[in-house]
C-alpha atoms as a PDB file:
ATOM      1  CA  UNK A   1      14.544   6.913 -11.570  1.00  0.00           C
ATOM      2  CA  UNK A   2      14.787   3.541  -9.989  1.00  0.00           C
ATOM      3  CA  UNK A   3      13.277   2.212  -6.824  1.00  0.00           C
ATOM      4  CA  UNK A   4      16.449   2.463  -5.155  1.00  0.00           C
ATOM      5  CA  UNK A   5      16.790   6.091  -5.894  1.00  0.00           C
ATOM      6  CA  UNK A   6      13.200   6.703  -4.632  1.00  0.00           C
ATOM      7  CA  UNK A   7      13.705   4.523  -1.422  1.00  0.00           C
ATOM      8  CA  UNK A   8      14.763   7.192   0.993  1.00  0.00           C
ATOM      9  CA  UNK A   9      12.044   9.017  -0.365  1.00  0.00           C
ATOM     10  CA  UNK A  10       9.259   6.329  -0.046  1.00  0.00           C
ATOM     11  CA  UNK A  11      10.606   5.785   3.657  1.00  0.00           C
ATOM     12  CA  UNK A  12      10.122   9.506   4.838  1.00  0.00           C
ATOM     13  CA  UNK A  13       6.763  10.190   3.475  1.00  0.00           C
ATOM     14  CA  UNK A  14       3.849   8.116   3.601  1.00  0.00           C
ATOM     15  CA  UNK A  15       0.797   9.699   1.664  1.00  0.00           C
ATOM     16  CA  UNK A  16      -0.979   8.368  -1.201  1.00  0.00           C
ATOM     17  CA  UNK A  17      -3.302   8.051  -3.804  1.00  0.00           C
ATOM     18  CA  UNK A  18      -3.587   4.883  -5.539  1.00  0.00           C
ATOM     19  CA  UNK A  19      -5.526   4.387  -8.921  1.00  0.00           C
ATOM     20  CA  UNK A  20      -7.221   0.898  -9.684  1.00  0.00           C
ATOM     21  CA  UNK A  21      -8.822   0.236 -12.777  1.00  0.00           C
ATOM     22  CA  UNK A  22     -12.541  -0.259 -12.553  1.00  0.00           C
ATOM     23  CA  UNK A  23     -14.851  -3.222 -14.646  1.00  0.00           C
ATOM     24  CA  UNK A  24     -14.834  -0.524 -17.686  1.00  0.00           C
ATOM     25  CA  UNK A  25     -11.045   0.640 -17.418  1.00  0.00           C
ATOM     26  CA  UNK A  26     -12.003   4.136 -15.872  1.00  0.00           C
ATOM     27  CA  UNK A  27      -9.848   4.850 -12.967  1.00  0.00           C
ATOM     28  CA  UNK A  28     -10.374   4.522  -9.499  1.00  0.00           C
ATOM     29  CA  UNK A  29      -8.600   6.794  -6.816  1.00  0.00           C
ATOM     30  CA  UNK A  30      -8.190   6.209  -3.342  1.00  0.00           C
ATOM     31  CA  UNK A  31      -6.364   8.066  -0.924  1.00  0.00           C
ATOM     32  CA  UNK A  32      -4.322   5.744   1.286  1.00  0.00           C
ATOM     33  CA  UNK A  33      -1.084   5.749   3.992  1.00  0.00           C
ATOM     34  CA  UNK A  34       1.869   3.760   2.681  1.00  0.00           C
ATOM     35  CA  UNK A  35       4.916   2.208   3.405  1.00  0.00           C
ATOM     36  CA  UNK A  36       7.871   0.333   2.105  1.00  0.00           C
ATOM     37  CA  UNK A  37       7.527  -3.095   2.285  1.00  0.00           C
ATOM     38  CA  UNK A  38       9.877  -5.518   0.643  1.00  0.00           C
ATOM     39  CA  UNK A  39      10.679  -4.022  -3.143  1.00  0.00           C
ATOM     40  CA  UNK A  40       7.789  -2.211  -2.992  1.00  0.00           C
ATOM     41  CA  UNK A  41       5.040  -0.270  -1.077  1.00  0.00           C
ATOM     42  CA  UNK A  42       2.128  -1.522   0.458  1.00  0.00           C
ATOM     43  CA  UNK A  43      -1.253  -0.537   2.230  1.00  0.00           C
ATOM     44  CA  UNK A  44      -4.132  -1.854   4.057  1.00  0.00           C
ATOM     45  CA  UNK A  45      -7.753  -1.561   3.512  1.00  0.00           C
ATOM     46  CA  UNK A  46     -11.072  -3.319   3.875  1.00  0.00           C
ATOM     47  CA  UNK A  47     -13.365  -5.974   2.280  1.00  0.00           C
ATOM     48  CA  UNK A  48     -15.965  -4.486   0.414  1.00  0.00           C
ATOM     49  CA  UNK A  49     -14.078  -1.424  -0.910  1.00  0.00           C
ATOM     50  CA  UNK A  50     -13.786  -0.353  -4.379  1.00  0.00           C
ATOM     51  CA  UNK A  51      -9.911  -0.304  -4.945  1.00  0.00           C
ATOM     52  CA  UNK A  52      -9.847  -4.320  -3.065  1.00  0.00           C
ATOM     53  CA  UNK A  53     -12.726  -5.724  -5.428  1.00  0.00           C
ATOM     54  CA  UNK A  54     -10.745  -3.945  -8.383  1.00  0.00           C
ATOM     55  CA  UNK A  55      -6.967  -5.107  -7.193  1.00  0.00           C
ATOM     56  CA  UNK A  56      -8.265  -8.380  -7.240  1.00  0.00           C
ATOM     57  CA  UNK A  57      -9.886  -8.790 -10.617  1.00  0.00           C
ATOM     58  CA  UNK A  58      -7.250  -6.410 -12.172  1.00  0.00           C
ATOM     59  CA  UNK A  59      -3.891  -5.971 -10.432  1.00  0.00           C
ATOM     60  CA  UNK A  60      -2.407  -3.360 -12.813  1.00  0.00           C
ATOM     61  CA  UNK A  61      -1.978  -0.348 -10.252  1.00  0.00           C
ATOM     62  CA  UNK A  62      -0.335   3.205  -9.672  1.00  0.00           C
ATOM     63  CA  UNK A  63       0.485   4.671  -6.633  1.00  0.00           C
ATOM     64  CA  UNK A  64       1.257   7.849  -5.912  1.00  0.00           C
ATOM     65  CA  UNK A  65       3.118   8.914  -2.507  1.00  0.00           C
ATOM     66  CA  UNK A  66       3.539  12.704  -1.641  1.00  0.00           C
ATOM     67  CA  UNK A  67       5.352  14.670   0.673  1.00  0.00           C
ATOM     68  CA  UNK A  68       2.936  16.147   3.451  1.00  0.00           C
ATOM     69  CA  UNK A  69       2.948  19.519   1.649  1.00  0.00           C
ATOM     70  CA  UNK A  70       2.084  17.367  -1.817  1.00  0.00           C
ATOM     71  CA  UNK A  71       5.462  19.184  -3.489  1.00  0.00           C
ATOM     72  CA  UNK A  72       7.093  16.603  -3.750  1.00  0.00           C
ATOM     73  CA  UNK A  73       5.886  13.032  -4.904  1.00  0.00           C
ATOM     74  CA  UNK A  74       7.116   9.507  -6.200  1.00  0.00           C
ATOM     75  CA  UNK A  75       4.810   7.282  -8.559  1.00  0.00           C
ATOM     76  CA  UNK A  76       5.261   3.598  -8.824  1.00  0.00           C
ATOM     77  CA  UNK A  77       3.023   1.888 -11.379  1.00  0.00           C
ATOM     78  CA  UNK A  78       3.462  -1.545 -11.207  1.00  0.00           C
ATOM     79  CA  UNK A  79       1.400  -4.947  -9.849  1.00  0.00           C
ATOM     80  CA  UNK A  80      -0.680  -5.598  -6.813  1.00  0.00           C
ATOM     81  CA  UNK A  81      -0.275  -8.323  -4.629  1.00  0.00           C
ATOM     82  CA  UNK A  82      -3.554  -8.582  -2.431  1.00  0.00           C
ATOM     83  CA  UNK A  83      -3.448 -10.866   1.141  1.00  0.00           C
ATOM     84  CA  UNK A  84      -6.684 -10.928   2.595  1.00  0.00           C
ATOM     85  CA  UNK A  85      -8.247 -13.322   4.979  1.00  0.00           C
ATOM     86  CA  UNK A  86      -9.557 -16.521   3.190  1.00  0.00           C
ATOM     87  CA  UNK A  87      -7.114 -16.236   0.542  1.00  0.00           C
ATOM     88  CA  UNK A  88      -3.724 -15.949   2.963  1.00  0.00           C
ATOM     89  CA  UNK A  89      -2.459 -17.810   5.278  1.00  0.00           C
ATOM     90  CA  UNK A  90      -3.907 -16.708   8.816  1.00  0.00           C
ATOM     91  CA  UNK A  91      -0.134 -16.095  10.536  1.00  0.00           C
ATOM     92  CA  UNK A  92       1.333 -14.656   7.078  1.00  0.00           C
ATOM     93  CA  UNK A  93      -1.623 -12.138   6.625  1.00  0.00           C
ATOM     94  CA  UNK A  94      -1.166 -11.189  10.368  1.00  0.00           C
ATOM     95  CA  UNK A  95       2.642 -10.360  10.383  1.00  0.00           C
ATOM     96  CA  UNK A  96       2.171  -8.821   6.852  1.00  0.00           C
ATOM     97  CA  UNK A  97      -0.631  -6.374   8.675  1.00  0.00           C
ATOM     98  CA  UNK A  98       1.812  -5.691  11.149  1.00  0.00           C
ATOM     99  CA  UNK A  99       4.622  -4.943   9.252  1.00  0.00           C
ATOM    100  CA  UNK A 100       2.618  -2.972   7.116  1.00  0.00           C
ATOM    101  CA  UNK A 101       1.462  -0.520  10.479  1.00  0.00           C
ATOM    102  CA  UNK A 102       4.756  -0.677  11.567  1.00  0.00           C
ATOM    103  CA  UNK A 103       6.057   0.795   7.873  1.00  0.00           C
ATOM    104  CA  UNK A 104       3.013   3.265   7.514  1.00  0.00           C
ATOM    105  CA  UNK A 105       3.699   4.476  10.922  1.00  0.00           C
ATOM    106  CA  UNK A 106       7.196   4.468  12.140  1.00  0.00           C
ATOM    107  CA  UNK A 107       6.637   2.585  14.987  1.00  0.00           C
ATOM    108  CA  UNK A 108       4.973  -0.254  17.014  1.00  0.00           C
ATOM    109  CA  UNK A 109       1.532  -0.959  17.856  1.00  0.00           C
ATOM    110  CA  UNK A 110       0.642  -0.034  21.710  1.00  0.00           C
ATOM    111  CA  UNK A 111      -1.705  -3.200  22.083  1.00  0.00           C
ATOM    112  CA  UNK A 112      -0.614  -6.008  18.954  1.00  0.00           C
ATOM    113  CA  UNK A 113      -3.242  -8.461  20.639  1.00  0.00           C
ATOM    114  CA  UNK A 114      -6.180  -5.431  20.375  1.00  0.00           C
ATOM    115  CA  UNK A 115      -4.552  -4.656  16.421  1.00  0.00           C
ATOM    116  CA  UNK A 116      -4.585  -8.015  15.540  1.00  0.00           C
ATOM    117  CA  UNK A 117      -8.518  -8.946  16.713  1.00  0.00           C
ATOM    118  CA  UNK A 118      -9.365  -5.407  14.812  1.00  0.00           C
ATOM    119  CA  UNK A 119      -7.906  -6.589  11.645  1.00  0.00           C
ATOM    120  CA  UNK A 120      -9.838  -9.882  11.849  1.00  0.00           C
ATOM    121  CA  UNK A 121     -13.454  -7.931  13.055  1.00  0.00           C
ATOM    122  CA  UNK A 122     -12.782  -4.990  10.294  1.00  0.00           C
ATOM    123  CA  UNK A 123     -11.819  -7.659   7.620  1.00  0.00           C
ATOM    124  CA  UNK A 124      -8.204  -5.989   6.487  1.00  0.00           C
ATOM    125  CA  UNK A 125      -5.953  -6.937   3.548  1.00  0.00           C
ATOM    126  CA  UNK A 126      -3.091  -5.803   2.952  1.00  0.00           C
ATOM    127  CA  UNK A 127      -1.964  -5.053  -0.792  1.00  0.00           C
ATOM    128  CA  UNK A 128       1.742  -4.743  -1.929  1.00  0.00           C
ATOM    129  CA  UNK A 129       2.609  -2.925  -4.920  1.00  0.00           C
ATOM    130  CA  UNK A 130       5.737  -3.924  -6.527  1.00  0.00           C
ATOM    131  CA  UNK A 131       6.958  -1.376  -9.025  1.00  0.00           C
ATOM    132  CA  UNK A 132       7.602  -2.098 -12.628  1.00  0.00           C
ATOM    133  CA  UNK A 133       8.424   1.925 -13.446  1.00  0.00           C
ATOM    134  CA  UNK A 134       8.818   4.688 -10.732  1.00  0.00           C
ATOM    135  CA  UNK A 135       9.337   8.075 -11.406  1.00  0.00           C
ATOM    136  CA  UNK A 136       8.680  11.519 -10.057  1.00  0.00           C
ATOM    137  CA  UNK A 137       9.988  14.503  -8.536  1.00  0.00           C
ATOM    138  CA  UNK A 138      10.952  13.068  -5.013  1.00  0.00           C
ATOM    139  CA  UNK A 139      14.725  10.996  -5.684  1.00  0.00           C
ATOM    140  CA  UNK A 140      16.881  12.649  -3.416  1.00  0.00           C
ATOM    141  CA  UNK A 141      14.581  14.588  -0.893  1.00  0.00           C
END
């Protein structure tokens, strides 16, 4: 399966799991909400969370997004690429967080000026996961 085959796919259903690797090389497992962004998938989370501190020392990553009813799923195992304040620029890592919302959710942002100070006071990255192997049960559905 290719990423183009799983596209339609990633674009209808946004829940995940994504592994990290901790220090020692056991795995770490999140769920997260997902969607396509660029070649890839992507997420947001916080400062100070297990899967960010991991991403960033190790950015070997699997993701695994599911149909609602989980019967269904895609996995992309691939690389991480993590924006987060102090590390991004300020207006990139803003329009990433947006575009990320507006792929996780389908749709805008009511207040973009309220999202935008939340991301700043809660501390958000956003990481992109760019597929080096995808496979699963989901092409076509």
């Amino acid at each position: 399966m290719t990423y183009q085959d799983a596209l339609p796919f990633l674009q209808a259903n946004h829940n995940a799991v994504v592994m990290s690797r901790r220090r020692s090389g056991a795995a770490q497992m999140s769920i997260v909400t997902c969607g396509v962004y660029g070649a890839g998938v992507a997420f947001t989370t916080t400062e100070g969370r297990a899967k960010l501190a991991n991403l960033k020392r190790d950015p070997r990553c699997t993701i695994l997004v599911a149909r609602p009813d989980w019967s269904r799923y895609v996995v992309l195992e691939g690389t991480a690429e993590v924006r987060s304040q102090g590390s991004t620029d300020p207006e990139l890592l803003r329009a990433t967080l947006r575009d990320v919302y507006r792929a996780a959710s389908g749709s805008d942002h009511p207040d973009w000026d309220e999202y935008d100070r939340a991301m700043v006071r809660d501390r958000r990255a956003a990481v992109i996961v760019v597929p080096e192997r995808v496979y699963g049960s989901g092409a076509g559905t």
